[in-house]
C-alpha atoms as a PDB file:
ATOM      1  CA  UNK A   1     -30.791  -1.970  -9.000  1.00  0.00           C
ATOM      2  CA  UNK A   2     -32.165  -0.137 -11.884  1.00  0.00           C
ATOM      3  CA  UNK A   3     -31.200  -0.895 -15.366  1.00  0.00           C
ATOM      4  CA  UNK A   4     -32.394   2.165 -17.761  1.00  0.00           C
ATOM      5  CA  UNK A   5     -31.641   1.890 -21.399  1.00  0.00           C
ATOM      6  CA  UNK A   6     -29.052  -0.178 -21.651  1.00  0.00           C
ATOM      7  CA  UNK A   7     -26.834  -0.207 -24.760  1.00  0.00           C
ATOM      8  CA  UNK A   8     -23.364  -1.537 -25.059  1.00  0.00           C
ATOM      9  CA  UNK A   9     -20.952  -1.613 -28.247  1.00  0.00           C
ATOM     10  CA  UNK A  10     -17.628  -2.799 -29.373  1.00  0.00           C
ATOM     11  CA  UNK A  11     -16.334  -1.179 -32.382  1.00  0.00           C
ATOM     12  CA  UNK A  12     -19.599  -1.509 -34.858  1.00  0.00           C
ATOM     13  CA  UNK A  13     -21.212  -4.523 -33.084  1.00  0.00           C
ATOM     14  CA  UNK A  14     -24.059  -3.561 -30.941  1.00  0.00           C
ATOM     15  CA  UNK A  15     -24.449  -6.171 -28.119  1.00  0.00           C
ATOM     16  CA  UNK A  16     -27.046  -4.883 -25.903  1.00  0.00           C
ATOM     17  CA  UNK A  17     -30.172  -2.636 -27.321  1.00  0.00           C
ATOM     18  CA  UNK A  18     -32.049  -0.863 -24.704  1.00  0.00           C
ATOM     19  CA  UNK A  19     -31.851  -3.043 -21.869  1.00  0.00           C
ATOM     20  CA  UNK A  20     -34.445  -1.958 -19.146  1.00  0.00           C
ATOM     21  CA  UNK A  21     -34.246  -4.517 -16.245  1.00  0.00           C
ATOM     22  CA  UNK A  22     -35.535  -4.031 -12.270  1.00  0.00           C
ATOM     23  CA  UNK A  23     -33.532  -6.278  -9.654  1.00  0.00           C
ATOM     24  CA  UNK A  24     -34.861  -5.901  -6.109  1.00  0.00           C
ATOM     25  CA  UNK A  25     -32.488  -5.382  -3.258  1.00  0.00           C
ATOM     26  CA  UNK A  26     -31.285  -8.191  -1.057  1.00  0.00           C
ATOM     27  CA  UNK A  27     -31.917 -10.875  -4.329  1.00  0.00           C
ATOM     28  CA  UNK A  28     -29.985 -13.559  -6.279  1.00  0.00           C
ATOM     29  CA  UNK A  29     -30.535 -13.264  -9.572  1.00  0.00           C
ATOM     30  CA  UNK A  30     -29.756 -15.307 -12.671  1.00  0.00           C
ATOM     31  CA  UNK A  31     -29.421 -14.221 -16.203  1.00  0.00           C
ATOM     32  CA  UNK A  32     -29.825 -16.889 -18.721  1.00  0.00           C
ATOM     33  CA  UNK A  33     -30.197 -16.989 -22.605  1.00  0.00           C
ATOM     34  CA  UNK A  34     -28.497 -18.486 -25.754  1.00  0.00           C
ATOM     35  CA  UNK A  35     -25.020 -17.941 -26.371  1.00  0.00           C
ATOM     36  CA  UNK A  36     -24.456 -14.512 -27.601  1.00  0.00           C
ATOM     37  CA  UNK A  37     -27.093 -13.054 -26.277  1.00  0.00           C
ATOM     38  CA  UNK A  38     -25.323 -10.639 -23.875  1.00  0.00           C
ATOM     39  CA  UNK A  39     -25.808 -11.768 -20.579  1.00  0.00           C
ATOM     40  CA  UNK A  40     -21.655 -11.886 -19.845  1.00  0.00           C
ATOM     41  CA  UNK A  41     -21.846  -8.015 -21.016  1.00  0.00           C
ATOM     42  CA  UNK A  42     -24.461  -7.201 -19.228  1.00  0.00           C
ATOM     43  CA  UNK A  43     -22.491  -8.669 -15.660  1.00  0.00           C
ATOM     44  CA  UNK A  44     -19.617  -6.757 -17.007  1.00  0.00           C
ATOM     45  CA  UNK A  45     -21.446  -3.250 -16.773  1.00  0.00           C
ATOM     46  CA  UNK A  46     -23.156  -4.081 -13.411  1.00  0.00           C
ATOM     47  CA  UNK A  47     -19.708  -4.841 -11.808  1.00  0.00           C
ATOM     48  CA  UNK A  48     -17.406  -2.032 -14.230  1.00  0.00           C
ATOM     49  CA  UNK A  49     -15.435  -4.759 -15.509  1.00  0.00           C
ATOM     50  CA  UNK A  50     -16.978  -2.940 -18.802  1.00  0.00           C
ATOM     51  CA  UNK A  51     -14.612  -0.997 -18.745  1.00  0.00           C
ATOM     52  CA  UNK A  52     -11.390  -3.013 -18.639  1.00  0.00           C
ATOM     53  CA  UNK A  53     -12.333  -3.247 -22.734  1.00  0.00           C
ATOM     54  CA  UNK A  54     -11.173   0.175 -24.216  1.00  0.00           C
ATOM     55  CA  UNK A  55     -12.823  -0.210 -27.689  1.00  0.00           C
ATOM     56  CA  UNK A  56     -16.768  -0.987 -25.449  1.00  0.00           C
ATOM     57  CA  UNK A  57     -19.351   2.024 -25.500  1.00  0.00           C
ATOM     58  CA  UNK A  58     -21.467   1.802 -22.744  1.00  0.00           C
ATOM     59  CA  UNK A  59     -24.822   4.282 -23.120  1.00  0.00           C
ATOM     60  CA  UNK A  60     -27.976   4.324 -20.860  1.00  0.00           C
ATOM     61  CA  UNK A  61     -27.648   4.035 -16.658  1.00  0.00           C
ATOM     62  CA  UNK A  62     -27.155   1.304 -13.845  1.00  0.00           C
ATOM     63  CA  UNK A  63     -28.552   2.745 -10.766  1.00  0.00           C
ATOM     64  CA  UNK A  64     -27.912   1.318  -7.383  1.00  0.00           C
ATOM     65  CA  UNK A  65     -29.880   2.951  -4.875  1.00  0.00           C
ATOM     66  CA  UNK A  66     -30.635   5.689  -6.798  1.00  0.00           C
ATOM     67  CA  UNK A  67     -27.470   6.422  -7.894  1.00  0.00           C
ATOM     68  CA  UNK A  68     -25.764   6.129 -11.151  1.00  0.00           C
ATOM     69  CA  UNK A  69     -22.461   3.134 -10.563  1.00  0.00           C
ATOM     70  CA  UNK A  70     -21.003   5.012 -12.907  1.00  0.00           C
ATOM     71  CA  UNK A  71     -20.188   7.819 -10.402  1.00  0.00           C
ATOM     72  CA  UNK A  72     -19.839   5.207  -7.707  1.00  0.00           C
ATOM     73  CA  UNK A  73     -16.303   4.343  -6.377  1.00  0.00           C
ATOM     74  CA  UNK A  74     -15.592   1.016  -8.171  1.00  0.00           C
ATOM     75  CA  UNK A  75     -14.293  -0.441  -5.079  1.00  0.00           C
ATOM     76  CA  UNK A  76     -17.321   0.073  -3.423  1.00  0.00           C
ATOM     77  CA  UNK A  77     -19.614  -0.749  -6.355  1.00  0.00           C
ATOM     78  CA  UNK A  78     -18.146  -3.980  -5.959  1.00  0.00           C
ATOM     79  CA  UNK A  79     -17.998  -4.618  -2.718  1.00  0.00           C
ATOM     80  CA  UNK A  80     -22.041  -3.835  -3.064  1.00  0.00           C
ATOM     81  CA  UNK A  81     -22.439  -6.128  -6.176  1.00  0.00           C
ATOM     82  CA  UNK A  82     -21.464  -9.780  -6.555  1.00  0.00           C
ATOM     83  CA  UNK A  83     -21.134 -12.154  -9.514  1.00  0.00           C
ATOM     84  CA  UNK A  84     -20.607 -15.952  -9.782  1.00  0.00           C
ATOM     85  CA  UNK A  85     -19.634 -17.054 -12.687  1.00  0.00           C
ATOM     86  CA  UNK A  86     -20.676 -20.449 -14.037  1.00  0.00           C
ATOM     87  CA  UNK A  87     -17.230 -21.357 -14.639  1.00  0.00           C
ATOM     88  CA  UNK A  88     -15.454 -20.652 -11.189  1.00  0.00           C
ATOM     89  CA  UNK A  89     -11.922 -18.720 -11.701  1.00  0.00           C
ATOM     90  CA  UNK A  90      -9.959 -19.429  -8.484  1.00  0.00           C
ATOM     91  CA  UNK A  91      -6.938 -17.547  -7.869  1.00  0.00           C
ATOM     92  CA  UNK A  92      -4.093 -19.786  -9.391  1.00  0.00           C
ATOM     93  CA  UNK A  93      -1.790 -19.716  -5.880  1.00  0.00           C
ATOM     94  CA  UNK A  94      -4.250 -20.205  -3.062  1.00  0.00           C
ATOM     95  CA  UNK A  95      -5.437 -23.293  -2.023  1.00  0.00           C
ATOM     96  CA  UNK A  96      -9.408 -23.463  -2.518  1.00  0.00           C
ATOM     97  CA  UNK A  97      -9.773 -22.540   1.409  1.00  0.00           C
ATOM     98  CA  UNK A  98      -7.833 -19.677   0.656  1.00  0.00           C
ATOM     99  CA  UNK A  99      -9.759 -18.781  -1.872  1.00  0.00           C
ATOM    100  CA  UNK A 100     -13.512 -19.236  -0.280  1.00  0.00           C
ATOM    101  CA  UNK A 101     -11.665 -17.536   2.586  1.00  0.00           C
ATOM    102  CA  UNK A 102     -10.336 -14.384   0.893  1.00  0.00           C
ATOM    103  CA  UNK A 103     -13.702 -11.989   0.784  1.00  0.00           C
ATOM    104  CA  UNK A 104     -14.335 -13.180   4.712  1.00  0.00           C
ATOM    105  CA  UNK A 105     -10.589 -12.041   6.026  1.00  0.00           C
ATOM    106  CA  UNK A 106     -10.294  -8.626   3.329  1.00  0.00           C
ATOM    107  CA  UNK A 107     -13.359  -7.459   4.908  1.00  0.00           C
ATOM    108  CA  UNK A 108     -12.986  -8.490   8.401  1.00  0.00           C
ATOM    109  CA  UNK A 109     -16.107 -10.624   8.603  1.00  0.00           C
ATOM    110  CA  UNK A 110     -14.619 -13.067  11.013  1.00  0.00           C
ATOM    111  CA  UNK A 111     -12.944 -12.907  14.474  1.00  0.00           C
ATOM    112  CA  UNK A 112     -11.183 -15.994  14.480  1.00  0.00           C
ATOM    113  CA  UNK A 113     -10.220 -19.268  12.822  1.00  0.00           C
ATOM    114  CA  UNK A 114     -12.930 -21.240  13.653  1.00  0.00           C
ATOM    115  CA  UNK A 115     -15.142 -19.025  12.583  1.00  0.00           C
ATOM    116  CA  UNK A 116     -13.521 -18.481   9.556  1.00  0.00           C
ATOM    117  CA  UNK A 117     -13.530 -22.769   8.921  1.00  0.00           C
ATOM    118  CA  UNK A 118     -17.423 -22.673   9.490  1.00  0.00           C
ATOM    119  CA  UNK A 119     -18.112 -19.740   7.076  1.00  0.00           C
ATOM    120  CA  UNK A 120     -15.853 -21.380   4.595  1.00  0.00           C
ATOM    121  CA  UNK A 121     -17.379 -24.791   5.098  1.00  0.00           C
ATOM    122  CA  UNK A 122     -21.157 -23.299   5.065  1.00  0.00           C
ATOM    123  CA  UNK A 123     -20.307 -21.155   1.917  1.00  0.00           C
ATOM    124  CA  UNK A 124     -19.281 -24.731   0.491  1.00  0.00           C
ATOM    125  CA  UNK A 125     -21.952 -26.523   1.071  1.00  0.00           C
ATOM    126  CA  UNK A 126     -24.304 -24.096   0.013  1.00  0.00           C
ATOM    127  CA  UNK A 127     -22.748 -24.288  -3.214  1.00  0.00           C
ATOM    128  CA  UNK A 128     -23.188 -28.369  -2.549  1.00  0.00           C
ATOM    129  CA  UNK A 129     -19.101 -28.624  -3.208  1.00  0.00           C
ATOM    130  CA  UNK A 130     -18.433 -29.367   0.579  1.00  0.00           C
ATOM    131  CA  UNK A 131     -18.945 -33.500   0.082  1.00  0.00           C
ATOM    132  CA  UNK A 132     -16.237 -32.981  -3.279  1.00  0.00           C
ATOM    133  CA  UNK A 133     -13.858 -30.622  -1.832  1.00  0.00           C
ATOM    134  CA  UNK A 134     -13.711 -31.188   1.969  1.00  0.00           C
ATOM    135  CA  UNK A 135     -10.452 -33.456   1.640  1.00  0.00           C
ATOM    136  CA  UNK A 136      -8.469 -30.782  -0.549  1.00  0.00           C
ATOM    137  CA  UNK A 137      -9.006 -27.358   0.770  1.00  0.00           C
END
């Protein structure tokens, strides 16, 4: 992913200025920096959440493979890119199984149920939650 001159507004308040950023394929990466400092925007444009915020002007270009994600299907975009977010936002009604589980069974990345307990439980502990949760998925 390609970030080329970033800049992102909301109403008068410029939040980013001329962001240029390289992230190579297949890579976690973090963003960190004081509060304020636009890292939460910045996720927001790489994932189009951007623009859920009608009064946001997004100028510059986010390309994934060579392509703008602006042109991209959304729904793919985000089936392509993947955020975490420090403070985890469950969905209020499913259980937290259910909700580790949910990517796995809307994409068909699992055959069975046993499968779909080990990907769940390995996704856990990889986020070393496994030893907290394990009693009240």
């Amino acid at each position: 992913m390609v970030i080329k001159n970033l800049k992102v507004a909301f109403g008068s308040a410029e939040i980013l200025r001329g962001v240029n950023l390289e992230i190579p394929p297949n890579t976690i990466t973090a963003l960190m920096g004081p509060s304020g400092s636009g890292k939460s925007t910045i996720l927001r444009v790489l994932n189009r959440l951007i623009e859920l915020y009608p009064e946001a002007r997004v100028r510059g270009d986010v390309l994934l493979d060579g392509q703008s994600i602006f042109k991209m299907d959304v729904i793919e975009l985000r089936k392509r890119v993947q955020m975490i977010f420090q403070i985890p936002n469950p969905i209020p009604n499913l259980s937290i199984f259910e909700n580790v589980a949910l990517g796995l069974k809307l994409n068909r990345l699992v055959n069975n149920k046993k499968e779909l307990f080990q990907r769940v439980k390995e996704a856990l502990e990889k986020a070393q939650l496994w030893e907290e949760v394990k009693d009240r998925l």
